[in-house]
N, C-alpha and C. Protein backbone atom coordinates (compact mmCIF):
# COMPACT_ATOMS: atom_id res chain seq x y z
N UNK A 1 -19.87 6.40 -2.44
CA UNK A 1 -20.16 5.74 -3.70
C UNK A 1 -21.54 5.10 -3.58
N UNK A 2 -22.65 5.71 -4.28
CA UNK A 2 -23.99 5.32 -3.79
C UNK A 2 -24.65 4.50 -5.35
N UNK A 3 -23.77 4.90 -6.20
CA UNK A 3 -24.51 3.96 -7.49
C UNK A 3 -23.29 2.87 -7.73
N UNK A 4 -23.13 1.70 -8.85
CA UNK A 4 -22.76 1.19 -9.28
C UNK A 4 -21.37 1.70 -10.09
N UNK A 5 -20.15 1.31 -9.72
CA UNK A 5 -19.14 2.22 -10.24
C UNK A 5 -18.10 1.07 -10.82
N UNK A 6 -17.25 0.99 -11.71
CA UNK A 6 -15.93 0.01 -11.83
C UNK A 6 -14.96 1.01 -12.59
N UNK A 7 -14.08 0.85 -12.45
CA UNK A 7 -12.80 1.62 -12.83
C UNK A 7 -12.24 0.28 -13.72
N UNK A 8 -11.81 0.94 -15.06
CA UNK A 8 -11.34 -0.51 -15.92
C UNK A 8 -10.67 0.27 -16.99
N UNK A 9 -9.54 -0.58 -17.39
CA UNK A 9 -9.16 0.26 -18.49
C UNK A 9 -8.61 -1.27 -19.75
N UNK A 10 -8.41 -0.67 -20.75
CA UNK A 10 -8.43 -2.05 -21.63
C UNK A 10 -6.91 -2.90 -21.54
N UNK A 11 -6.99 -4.06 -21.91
CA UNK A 11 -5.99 -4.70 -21.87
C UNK A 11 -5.93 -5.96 -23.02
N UNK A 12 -4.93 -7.13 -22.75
CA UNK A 12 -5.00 -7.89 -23.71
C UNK A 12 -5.81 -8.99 -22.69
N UNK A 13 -6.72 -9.72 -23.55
CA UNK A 13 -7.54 -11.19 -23.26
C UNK A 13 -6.96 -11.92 -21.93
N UNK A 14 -5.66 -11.87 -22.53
CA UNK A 14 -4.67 -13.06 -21.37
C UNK A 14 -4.55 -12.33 -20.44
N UNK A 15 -4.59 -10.73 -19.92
CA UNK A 15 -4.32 -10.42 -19.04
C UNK A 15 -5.05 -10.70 -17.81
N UNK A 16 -5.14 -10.73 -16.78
CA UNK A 16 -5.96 -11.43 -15.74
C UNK A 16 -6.01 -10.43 -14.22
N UNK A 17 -6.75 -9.99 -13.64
CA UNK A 17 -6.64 -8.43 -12.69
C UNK A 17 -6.13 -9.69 -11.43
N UNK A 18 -5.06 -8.82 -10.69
CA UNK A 18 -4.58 -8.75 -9.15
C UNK A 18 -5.65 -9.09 -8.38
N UNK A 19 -6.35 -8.11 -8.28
CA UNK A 19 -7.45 -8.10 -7.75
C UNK A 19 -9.15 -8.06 -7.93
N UNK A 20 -10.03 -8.13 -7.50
CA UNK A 20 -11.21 -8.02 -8.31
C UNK A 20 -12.06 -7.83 -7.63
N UNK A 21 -13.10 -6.20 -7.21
CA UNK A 21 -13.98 -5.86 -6.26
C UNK A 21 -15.28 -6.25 -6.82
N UNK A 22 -16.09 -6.59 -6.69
CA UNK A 22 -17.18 -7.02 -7.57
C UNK A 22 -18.69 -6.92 -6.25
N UNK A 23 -19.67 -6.03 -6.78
CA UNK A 23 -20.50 -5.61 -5.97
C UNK A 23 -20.42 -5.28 -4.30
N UNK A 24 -19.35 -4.57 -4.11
CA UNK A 24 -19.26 -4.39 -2.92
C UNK A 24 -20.03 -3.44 -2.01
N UNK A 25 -20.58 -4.19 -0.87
CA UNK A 25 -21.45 -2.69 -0.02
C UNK A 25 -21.05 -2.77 1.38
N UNK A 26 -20.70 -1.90 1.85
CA UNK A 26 -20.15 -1.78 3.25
C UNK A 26 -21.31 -0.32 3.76
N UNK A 27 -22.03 -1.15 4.70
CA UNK A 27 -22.48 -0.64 5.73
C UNK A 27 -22.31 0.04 7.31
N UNK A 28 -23.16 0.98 7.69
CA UNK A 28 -22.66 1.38 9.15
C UNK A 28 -24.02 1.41 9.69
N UNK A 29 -24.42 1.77 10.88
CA UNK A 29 -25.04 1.68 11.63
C UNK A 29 -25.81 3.20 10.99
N UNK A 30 -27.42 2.99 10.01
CA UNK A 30 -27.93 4.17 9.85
C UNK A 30 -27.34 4.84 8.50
N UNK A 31 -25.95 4.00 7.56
CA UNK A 31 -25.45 5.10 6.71
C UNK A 31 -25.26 3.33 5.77
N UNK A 32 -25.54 3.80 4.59
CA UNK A 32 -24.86 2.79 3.75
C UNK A 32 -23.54 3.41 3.01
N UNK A 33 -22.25 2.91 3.41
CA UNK A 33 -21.17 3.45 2.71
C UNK A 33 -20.71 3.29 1.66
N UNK A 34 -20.74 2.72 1.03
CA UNK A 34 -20.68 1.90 -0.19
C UNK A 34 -21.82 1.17 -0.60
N UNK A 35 -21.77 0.98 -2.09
CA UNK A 35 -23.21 0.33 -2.50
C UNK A 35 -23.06 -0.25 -4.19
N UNK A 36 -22.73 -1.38 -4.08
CA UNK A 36 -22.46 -2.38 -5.21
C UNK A 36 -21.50 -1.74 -6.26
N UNK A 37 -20.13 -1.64 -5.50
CA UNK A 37 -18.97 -0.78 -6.01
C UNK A 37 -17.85 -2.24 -6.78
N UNK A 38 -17.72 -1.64 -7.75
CA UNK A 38 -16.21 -2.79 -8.50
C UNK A 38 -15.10 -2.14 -8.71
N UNK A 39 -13.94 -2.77 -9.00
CA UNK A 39 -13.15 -2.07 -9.02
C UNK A 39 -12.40 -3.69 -8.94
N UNK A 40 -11.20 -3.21 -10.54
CA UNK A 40 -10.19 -4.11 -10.63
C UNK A 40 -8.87 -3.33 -11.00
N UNK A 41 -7.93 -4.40 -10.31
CA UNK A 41 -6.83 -3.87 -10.37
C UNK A 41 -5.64 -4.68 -11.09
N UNK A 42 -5.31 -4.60 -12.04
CA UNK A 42 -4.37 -5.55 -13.36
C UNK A 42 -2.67 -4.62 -12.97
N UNK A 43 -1.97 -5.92 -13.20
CA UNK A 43 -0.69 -5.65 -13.18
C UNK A 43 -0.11 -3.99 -13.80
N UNK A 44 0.64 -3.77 -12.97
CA UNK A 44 1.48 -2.28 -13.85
C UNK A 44 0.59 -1.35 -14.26
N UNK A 45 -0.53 -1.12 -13.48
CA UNK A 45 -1.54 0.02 -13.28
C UNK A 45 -1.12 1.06 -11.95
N UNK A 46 -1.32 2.37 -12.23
CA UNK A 46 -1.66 3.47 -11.64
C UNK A 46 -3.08 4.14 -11.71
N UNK A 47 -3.54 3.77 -10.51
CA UNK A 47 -5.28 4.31 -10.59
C UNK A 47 -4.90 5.25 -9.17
N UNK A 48 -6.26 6.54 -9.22
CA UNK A 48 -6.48 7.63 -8.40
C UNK A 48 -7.82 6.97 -8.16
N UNK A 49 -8.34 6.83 -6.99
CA UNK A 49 -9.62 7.41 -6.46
C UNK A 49 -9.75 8.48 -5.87
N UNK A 50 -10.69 9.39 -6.75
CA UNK A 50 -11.22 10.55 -6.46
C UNK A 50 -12.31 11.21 -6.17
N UNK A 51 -12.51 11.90 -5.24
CA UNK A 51 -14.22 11.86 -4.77
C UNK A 51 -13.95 12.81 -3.77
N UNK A 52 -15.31 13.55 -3.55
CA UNK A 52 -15.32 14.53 -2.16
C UNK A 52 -14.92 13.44 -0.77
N UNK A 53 -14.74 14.43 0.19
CA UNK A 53 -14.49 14.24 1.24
C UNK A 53 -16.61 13.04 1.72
N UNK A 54 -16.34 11.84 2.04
CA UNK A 54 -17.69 11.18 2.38
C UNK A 54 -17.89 10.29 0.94
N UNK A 55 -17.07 10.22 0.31
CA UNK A 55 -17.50 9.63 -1.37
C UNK A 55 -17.08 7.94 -0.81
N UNK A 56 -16.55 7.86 -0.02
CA UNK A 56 -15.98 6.19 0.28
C UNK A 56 -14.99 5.70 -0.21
N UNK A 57 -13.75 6.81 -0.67
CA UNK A 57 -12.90 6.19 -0.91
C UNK A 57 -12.08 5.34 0.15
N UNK A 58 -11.98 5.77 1.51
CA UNK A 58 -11.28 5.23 2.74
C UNK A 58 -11.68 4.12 3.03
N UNK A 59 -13.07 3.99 2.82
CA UNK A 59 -13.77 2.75 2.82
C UNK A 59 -13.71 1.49 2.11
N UNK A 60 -13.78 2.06 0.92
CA UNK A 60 -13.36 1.10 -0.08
C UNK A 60 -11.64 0.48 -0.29
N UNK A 61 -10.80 1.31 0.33
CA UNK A 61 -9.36 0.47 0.72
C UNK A 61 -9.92 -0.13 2.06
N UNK A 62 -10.26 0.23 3.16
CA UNK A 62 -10.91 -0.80 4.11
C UNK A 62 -11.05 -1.73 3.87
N UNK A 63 -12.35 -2.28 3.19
CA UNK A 63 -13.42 -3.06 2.95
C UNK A 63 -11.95 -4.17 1.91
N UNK A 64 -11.24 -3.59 1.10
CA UNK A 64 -10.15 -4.57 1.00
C UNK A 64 -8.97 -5.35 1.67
N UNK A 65 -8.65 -4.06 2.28
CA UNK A 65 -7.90 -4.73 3.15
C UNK A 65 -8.10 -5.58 4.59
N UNK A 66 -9.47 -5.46 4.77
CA UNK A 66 -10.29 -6.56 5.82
C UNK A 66 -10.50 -5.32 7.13
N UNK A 67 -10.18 -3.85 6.94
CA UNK A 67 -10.63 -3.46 8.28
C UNK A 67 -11.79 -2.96 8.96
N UNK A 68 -12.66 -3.10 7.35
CA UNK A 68 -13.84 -2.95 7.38
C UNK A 68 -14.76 -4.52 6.56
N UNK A 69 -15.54 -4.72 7.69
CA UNK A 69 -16.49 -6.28 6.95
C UNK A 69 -17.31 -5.61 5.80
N UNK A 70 -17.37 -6.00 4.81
CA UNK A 70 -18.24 -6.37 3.26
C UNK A 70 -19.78 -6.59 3.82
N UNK A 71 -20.85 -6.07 3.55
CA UNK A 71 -22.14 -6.35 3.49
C UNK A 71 -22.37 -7.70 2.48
N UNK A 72 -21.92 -7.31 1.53
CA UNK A 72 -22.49 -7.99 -0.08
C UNK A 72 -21.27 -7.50 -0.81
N UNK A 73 -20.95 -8.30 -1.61
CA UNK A 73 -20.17 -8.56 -2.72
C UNK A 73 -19.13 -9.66 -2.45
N UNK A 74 -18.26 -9.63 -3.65
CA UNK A 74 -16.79 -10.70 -3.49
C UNK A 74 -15.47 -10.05 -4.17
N UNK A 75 -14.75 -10.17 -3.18
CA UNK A 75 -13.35 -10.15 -3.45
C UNK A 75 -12.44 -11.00 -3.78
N UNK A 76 -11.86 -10.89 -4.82
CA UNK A 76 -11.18 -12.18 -5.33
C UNK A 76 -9.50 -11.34 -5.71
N UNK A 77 -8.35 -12.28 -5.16
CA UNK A 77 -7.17 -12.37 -5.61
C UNK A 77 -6.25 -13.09 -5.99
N UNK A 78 -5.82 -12.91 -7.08
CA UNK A 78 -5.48 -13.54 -8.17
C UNK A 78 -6.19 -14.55 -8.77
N UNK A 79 -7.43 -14.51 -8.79
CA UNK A 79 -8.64 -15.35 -8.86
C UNK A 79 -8.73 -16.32 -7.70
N UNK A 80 -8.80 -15.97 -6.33
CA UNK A 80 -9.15 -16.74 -5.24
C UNK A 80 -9.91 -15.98 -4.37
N UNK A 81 -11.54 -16.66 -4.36
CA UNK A 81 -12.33 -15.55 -3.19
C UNK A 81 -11.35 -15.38 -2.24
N UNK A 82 -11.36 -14.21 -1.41
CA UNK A 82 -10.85 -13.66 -0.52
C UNK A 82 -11.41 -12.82 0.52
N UNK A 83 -11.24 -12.96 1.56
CA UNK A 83 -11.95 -12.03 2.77
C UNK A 83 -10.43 -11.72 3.78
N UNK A 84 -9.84 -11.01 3.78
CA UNK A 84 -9.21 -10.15 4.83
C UNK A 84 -9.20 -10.19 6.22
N UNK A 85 -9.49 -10.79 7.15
CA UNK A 85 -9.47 -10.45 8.68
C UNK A 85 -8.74 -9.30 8.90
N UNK A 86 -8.05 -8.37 8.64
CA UNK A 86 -7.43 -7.15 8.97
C UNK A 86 -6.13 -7.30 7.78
N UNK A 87 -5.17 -5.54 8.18
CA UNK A 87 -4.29 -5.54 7.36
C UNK A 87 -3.48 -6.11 6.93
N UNK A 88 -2.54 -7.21 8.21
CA UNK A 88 -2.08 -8.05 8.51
C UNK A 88 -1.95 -9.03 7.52
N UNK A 89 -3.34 -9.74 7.46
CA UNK A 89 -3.23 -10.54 6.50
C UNK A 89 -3.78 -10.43 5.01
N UNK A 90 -3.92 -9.20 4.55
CA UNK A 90 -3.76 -8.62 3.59
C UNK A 90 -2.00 -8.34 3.15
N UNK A 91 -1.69 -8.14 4.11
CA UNK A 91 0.73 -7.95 3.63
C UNK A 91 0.43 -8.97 3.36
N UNK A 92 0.08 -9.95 4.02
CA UNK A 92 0.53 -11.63 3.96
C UNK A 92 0.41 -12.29 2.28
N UNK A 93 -0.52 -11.61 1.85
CA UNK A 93 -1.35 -11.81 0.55
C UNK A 93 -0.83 -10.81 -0.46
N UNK A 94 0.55 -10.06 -0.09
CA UNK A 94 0.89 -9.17 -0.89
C UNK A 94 0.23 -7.46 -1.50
N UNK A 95 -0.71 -7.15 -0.36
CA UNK A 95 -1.12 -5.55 -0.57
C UNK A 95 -0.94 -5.41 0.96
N UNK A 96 0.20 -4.37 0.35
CA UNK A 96 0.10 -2.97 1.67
C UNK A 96 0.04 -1.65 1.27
N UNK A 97 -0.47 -1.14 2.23
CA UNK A 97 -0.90 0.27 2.34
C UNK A 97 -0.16 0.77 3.17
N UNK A 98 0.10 2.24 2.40
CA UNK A 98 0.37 3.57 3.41
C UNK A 98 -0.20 4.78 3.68
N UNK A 99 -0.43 4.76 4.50
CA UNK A 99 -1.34 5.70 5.44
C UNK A 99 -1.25 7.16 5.26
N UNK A 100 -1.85 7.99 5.15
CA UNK A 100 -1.48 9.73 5.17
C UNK A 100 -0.92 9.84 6.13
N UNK A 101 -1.14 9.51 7.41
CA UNK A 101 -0.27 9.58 8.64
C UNK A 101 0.85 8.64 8.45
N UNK A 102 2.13 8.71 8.11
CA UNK A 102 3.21 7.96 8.40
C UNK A 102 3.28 6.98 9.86
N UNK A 103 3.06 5.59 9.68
CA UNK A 103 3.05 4.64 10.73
C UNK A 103 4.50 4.51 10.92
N UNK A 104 5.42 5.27 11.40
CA UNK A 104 6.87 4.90 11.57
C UNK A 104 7.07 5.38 13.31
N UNK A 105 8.28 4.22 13.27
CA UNK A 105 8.86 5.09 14.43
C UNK A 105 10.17 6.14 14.62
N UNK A 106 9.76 7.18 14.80
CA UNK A 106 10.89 7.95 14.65
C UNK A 106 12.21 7.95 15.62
N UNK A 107 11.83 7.49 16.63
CA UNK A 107 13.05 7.09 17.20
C UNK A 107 14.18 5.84 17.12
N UNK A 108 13.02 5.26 16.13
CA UNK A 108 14.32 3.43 15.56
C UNK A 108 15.19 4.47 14.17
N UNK A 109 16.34 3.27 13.59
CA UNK A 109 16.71 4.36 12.67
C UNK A 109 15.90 3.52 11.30
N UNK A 110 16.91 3.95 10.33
CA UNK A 110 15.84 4.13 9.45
C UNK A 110 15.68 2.20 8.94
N UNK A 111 16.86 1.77 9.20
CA UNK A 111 16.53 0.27 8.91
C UNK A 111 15.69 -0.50 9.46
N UNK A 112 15.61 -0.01 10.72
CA UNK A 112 14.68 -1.13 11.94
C UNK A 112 13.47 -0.40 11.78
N UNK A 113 13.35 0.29 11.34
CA UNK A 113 11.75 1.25 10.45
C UNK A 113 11.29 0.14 9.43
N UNK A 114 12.28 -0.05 8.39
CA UNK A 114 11.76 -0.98 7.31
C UNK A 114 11.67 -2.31 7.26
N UNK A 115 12.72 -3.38 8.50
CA UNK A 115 12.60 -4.20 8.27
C UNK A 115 11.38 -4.46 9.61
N UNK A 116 10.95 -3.97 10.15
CA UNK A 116 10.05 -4.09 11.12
C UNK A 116 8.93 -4.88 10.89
N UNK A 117 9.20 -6.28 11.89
CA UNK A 117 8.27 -7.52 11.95
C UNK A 117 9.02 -8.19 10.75
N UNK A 118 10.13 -8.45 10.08
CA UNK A 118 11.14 -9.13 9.11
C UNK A 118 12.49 -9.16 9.45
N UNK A 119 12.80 -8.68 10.75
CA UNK A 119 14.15 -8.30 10.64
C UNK A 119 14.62 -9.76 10.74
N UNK A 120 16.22 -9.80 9.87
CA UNK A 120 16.84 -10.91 10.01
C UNK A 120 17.54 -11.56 11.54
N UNK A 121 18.02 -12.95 11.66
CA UNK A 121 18.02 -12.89 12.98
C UNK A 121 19.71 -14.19 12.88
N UNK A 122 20.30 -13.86 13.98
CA UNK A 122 21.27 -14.92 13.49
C UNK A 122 21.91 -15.28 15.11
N UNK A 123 21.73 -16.31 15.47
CA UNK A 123 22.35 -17.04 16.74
C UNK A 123 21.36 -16.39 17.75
N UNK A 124 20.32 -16.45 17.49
CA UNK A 124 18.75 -15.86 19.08
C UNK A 124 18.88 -14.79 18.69
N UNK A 125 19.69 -13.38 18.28
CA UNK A 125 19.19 -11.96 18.07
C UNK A 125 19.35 -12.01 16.89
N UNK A 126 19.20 -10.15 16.91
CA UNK A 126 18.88 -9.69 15.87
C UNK A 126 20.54 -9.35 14.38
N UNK A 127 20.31 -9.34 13.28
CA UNK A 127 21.67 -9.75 12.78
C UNK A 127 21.47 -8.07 11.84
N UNK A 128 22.16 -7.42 12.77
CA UNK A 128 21.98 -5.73 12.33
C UNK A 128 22.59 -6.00 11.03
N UNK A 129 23.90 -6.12 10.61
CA UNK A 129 24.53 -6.18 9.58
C UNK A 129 23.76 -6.12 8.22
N UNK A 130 23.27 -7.49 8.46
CA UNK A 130 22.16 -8.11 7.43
C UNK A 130 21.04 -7.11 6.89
N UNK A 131 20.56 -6.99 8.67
CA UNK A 131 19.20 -5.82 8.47
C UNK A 131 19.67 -4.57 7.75
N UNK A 132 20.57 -4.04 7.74
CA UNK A 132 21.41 -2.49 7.12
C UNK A 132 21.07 -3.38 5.70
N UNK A 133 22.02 -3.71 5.48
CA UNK A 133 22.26 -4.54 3.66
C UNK A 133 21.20 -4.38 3.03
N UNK A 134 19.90 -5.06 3.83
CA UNK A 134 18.75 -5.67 3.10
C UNK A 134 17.85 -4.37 3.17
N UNK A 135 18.14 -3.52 4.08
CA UNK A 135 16.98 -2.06 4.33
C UNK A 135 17.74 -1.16 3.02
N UNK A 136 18.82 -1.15 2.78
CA UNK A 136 19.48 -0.53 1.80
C UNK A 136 19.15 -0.92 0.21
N UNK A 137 19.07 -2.08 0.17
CA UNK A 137 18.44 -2.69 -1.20
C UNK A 137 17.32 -1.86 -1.54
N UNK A 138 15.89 -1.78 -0.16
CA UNK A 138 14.98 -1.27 -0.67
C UNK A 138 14.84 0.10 -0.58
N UNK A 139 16.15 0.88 -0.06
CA UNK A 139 16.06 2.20 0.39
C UNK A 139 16.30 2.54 -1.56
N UNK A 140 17.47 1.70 -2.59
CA UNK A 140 17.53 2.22 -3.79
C UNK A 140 16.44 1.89 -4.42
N UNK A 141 16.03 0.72 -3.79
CA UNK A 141 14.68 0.63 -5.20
C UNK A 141 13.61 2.13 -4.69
N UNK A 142 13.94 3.19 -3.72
CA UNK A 142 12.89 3.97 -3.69
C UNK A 142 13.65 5.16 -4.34
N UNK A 143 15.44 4.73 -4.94
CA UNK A 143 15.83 6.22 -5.52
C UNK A 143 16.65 6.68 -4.00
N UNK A 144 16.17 6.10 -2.88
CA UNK A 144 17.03 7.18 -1.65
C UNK A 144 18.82 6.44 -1.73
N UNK A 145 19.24 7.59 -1.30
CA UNK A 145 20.72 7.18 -0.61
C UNK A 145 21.02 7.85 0.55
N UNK A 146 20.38 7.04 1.53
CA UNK A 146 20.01 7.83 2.84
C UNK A 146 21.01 6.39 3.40
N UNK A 147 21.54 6.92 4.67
CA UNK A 147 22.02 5.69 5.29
C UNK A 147 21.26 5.06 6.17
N UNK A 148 21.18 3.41 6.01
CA UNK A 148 20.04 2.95 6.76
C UNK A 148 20.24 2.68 8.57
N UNK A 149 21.37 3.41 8.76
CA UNK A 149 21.91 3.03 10.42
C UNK A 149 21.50 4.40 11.12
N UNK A 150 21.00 5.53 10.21
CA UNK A 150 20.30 7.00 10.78
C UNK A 150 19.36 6.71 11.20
N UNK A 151 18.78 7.94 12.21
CA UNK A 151 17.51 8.09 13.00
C UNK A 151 16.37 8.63 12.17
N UNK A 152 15.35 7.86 11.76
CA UNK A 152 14.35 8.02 10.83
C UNK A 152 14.15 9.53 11.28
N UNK A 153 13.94 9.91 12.35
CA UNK A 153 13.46 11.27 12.46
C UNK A 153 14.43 12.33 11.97
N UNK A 154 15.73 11.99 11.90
CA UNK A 154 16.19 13.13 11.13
C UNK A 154 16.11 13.38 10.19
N UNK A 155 15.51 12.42 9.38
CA UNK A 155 14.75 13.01 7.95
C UNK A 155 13.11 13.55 7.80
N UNK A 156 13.34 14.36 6.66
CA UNK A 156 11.77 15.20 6.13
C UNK A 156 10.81 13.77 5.90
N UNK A 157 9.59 14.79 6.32
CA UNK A 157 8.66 14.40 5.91
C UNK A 157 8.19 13.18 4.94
N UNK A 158 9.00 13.78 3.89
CA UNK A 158 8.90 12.88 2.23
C UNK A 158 9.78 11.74 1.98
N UNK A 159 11.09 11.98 3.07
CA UNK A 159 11.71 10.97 2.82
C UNK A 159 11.04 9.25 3.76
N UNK A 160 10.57 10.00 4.95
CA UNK A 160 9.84 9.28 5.97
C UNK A 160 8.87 8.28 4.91
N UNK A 161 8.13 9.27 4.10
CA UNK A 161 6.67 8.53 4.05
C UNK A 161 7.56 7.49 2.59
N UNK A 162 8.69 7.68 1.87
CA UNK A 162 9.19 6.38 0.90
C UNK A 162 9.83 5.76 1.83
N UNK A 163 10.41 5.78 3.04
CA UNK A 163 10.81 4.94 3.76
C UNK A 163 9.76 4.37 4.35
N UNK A 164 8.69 4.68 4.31
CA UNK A 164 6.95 3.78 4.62
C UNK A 164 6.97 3.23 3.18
N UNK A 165 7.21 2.93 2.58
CA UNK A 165 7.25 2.67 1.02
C UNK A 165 7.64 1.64 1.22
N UNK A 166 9.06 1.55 0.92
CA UNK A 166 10.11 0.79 1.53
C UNK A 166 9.54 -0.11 2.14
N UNK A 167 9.05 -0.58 3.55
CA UNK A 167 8.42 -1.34 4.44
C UNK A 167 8.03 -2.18 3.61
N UNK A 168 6.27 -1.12 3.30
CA UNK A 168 5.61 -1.84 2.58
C UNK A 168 5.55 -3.36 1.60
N UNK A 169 7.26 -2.80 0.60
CA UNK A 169 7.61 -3.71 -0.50
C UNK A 169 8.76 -5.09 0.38
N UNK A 170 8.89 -4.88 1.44
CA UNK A 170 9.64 -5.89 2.42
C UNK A 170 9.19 -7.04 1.80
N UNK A 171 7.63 -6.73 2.23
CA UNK A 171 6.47 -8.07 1.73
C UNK A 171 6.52 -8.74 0.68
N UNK A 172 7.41 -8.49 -0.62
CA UNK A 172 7.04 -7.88 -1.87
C UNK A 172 5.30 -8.15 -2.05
N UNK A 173 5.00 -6.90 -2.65
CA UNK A 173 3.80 -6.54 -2.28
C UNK A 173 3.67 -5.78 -3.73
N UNK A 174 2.61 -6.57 -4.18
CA UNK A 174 1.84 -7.01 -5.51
C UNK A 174 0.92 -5.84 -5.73
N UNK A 175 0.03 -5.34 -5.04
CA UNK A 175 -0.36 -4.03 -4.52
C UNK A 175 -0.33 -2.87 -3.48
N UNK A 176 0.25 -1.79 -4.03
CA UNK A 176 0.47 -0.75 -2.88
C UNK A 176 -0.74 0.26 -3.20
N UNK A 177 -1.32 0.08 -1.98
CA UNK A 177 -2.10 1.36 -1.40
C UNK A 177 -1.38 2.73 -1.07
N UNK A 178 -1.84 3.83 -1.10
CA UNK A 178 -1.14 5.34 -1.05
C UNK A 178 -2.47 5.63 -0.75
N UNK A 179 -2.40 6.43 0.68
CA UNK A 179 -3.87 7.32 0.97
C UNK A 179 -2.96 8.38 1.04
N UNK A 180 -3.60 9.16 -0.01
CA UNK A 180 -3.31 10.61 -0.18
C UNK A 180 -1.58 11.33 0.33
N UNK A 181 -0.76 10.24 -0.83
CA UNK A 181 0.47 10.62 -0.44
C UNK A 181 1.10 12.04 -0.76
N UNK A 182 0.69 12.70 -1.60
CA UNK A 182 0.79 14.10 -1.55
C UNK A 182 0.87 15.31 -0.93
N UNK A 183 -0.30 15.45 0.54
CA UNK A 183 -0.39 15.95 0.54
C UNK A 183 -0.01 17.11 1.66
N UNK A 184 1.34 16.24 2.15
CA UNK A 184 2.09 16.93 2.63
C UNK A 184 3.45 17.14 2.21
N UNK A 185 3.78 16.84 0.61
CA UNK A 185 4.59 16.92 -0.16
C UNK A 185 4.56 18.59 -1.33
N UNK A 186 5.93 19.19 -1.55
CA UNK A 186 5.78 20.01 -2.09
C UNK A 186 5.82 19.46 -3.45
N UNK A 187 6.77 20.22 -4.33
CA UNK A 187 6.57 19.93 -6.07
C UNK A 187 7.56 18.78 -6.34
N UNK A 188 8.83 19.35 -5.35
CA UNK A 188 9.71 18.27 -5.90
C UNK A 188 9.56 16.76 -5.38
N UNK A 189 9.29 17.06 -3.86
CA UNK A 189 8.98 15.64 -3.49
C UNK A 189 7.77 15.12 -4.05
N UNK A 190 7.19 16.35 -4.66
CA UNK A 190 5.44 14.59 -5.43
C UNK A 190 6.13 14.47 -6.73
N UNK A 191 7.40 15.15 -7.23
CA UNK A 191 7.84 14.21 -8.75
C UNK A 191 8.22 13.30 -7.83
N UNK A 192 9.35 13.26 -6.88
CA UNK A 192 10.01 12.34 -6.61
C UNK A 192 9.24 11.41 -6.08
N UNK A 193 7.91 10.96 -5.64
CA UNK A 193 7.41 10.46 -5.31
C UNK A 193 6.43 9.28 -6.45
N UNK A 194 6.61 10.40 -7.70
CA UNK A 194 6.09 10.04 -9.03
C UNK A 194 6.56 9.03 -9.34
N UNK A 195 8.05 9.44 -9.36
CA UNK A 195 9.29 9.01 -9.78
C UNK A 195 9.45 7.05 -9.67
N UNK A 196 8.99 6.75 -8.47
CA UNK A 196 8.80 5.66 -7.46
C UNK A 196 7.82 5.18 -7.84
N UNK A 197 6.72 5.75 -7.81
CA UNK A 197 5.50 5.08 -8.67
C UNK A 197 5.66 4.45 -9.81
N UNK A 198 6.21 5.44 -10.71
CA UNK A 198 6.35 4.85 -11.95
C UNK A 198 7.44 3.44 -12.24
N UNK A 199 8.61 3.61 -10.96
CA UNK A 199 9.03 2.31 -11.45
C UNK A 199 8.77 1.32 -10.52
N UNK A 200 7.93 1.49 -10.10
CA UNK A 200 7.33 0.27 -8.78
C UNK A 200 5.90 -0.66 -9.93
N UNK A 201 4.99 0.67 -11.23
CA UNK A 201 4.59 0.27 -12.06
C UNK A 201 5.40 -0.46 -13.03
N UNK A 202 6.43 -0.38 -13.06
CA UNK A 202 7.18 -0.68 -14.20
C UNK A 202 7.44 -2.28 -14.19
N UNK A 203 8.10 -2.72 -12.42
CA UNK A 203 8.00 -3.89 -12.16
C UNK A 203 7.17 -4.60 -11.83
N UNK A 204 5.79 -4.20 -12.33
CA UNK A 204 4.47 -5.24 -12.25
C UNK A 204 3.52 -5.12 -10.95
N UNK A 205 4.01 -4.22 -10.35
CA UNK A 205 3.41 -3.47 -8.68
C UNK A 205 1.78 -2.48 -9.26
């Protein structure tokens, strides 16, 4: 992204953006990667960034989520400057991202996948019971009826990457990032994947 860009679409007065990229430039050593880029993001939106392969889209979820430092500009959420130290404390602040590469472990099952770094805890361990219950809540808000006491790896691909979904909304998490969730999905899993989008938009995500 080498000129001046904002993605905006209309709304009412009172509405107020999640987020707010405002002249952003992220630099490298010899390459400017970005270069006074905006970009806001308002409740119950679905936006694509699209661009060749080198356009800065990877960058520009970076540069938000703190894993890349900002040259110039300001980030503001929910109208509070904001700077990121890493992803971490971006969940903390309610945006997570999921990765084209699925960050799971395939050998936990599928609950201790989602509640991972939340799990509930009762008398010094861990309170499985609870953790099943509460991984199951978010296994329907993704549409699955998968059981949450299975081995993540015995499921596909597609089910993996909404059970990265899943995680994600543990946080409840105000913005979800998707790097290129498609594109190891066939027809039915990118409706079904649609499917999730649309009501993750629906509840103000």
């Amino acid at each position: 992204m080498s000129r001046t860009e904002e993605i905006t679409v209309q709304h009412s007065p009172t509405t107020k953006p999640i987020v707010q990229m405002a002249g952003i430039s992220v630099e490298f050593p010899g390459v400017k990667a970005l270069d006074n880029v905006g970009f806001r993001l308002f409740p119950g939106e679905v936006h694509a960034l699209m661009g060749e392969n080198g356009a800065g889209k990877s960058t520009l979820i970076k540069a938000l989520t703190g894993v890349n430092p900002i040259a110039s500009g300001t980030i503001t959420v929910n109208g509070n400057d904001t700077r990121f130290t890493g992803p971490a404390d971006a969940r903390e602040r309610g945006i997570s991202t999921v990765y084209q590469e699925v960050n799971l472990c395939t050998n936990l099952t599928v609950a201790e996948n989602i509640m991972l770094g939340s799990e509930p805890r009762r008398f010094g361990g861990l309170d499985w019971r609870t953790m099943r219950r509460q991984a199951k809540t978010y296994l329907e808000r993704m549409g699955l009826k998968i059981d949450p006491a299975s081995s993540l790896g015995s499921h596909s691909l597609a089910v993996q990457q909404l059970v990265a979904i899943s995680r994600a909304m543990v946080v409840d998490a105000k913005v979800l990032i998707l790097d290129e969730p498609t594109s190891s999905l066939d027809t039915d899993e990118v409706a079904q994947l649609f499917e999730v989008m649309r009501k993750l938009r629906d509840d103000g995500v």
